[in-house]
Each structure stands twice: as structure tokens, then as C-alpha cells.
C-alpha atoms as a PDB file:
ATOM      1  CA  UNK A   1      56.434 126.063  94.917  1.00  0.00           C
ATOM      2  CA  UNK A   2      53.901 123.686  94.027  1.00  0.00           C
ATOM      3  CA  UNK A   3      54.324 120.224  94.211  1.00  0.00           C
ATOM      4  CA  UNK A   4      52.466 119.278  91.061  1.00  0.00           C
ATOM      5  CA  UNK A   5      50.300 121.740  88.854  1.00  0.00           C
ATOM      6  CA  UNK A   6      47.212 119.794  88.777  1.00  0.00           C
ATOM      7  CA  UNK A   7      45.773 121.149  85.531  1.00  0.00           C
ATOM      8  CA  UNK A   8      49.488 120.364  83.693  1.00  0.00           C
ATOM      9  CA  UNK A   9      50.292 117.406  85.504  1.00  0.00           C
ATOM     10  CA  UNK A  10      54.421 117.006  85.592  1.00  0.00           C
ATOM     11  CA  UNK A  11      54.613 121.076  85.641  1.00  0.00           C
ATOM     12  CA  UNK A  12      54.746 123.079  88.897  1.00  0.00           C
ATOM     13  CA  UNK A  13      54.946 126.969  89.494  1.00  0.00           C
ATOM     14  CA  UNK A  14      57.769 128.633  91.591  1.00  0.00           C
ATOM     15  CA  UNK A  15      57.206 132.067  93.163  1.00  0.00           C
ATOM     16  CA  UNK A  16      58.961 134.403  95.073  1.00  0.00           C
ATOM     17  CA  UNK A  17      57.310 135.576  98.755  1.00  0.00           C
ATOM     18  CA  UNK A  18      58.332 138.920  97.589  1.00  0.00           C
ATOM     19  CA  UNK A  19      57.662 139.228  94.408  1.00  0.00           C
ATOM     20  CA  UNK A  20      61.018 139.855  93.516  1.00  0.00           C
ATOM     21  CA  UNK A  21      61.480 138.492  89.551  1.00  0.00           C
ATOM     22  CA  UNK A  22      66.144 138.884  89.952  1.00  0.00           C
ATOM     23  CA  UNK A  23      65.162 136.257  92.680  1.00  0.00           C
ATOM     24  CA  UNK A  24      63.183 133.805  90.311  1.00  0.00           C
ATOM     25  CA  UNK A  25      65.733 134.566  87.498  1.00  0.00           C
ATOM     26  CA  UNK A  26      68.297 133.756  90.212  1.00  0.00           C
ATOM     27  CA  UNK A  27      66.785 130.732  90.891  1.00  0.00           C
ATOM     28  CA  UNK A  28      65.709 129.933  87.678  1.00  0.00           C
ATOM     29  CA  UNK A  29      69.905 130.053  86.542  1.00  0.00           C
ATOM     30  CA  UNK A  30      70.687 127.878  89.429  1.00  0.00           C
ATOM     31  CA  UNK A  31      68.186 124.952  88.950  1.00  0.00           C
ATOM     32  CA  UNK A  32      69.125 125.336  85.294  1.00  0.00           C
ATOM     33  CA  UNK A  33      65.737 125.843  83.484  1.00  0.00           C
ATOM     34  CA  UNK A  34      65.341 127.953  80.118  1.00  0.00           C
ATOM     35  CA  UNK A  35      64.636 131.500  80.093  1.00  0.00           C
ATOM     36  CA  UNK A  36      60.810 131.017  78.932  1.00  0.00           C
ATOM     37  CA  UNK A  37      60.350 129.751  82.475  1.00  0.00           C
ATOM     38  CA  UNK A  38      60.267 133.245  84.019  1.00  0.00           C
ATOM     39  CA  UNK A  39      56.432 133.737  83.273  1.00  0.00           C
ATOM     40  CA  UNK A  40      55.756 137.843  83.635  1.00  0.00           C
ATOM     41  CA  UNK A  41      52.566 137.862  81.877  1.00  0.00           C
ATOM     42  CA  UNK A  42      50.744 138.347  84.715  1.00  0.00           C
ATOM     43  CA  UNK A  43      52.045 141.193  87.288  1.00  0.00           C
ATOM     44  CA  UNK A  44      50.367 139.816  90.382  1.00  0.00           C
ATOM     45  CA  UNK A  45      51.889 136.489  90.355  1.00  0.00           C
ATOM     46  CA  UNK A  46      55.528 136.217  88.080  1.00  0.00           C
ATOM     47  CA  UNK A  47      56.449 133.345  88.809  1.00  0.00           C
ATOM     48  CA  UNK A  48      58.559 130.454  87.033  1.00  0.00           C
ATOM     49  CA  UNK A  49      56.946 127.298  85.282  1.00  0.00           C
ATOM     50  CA  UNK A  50      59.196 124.666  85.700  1.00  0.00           C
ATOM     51  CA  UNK A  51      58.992 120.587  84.254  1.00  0.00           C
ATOM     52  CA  UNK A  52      61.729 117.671  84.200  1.00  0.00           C
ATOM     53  CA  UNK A  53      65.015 117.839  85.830  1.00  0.00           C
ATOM     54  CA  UNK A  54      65.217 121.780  86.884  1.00  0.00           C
ATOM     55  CA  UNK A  55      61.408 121.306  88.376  1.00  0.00           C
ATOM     56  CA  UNK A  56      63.386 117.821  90.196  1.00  0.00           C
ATOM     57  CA  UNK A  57      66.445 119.695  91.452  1.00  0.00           C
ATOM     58  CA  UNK A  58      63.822 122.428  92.470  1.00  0.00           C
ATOM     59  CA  UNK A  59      62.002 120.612  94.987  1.00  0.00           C
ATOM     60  CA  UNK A  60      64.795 119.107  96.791  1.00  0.00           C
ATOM     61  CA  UNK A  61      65.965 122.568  97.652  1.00  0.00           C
ATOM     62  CA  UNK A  62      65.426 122.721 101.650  1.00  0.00           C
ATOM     63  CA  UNK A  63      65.344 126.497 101.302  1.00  0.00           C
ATOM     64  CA  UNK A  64      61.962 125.921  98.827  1.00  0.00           C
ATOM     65  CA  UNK A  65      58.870 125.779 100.793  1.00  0.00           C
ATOM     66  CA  UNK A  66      56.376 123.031  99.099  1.00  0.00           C
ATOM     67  CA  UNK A  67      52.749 123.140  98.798  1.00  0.00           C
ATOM     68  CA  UNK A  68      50.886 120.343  97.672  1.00  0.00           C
ATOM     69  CA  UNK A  69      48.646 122.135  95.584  1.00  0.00           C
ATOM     70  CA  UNK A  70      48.525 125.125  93.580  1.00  0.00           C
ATOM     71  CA  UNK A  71      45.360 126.236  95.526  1.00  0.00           C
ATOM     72  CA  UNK A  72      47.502 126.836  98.856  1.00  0.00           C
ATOM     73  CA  UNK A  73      50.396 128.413  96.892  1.00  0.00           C
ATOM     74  CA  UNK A  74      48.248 131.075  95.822  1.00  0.00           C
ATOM     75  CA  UNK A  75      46.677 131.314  99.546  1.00  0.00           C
ATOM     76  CA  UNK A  76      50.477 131.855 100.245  1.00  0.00           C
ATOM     77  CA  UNK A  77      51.557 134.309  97.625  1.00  0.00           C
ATOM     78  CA  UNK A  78      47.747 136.132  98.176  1.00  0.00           C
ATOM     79  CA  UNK A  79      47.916 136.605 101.986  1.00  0.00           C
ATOM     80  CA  UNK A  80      51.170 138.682 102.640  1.00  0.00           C
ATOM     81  CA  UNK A  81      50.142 141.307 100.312  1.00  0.00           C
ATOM     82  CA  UNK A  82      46.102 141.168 101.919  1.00  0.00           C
ATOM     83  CA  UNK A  83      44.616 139.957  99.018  1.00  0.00           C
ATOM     84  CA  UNK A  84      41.858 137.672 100.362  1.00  0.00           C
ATOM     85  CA  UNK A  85      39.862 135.701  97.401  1.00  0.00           C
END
């Protein structure tokens, strides 16, 4: 997860390390945000979009791993699948 999504500033993105969308619906149930959250458009990177008190509840999860940019979360989501640039 992103800590803040620089180019929507009060928005960050959650992703799963494995791609696995029942995971980030999953999630997406348990830190209560609406179904248009799930974001599929793009099958490299599904991911949730999340904003007020489900984005709040989402980062103080200590099983959600933070990055302070978007940059480095898609370093993180690009390198276990060898996708370099």
C-alpha cells in the first residue's frame, strides 16, 4: 500500500504481492470500502483505490506493508514477477 497517491492526494492504492484479486476483495470487505474500489482495468496491477476512513483503517493494519510513495510500490509489485522498468 501506498501511503499517499501523490497525483490524488488523500487516495492511496492497495495491492496484493500475489496478484490475487479474492485477496483485495477480501480486504476490501474488511476495511469496509465500496465495491468500485477493486480497480481491474488494468491486468498487471488490480489493485484497490482506497480514500477516507477504509484507506485510515487500511494503514493501521500491521499485516499491510507501507510505502511512502507510489514509485516504490510499483518497484515492489514489479520485482517479484521480474519486471524491471
Amino acid at each position: 500500500m501506498d501511503r499517499d497517491n501523490l497525483l490524488a492526494p488523500g487516495w492511496s492504492h492497495v495491492v496484493s504481492s500475489s496478484h490475487d484479486i479474492g485477496e483485495l476483495e477480501r480486504f476490501r470487505i474488511e476495511v469496509g470500502a465500496p465495491p468500485p474500489a477493486l480497480q481491474l482495468n488494468n491486468p498487471r496491477w488490480p489493485h484497490l483505490d482506497l480514500k477516507d476512513l477504509p484507506r485510515e483503517l487500511a494503514l493501521a493494519r500491521p499485516d499491510v506493508t507501507v510505502f511512502d510513495t507510489t514509485r516504490d510500490l510499483i518497484r515492489y509489485v514489479r520485482r517479484p514477477r521480474g519486471i524491471t522498468s
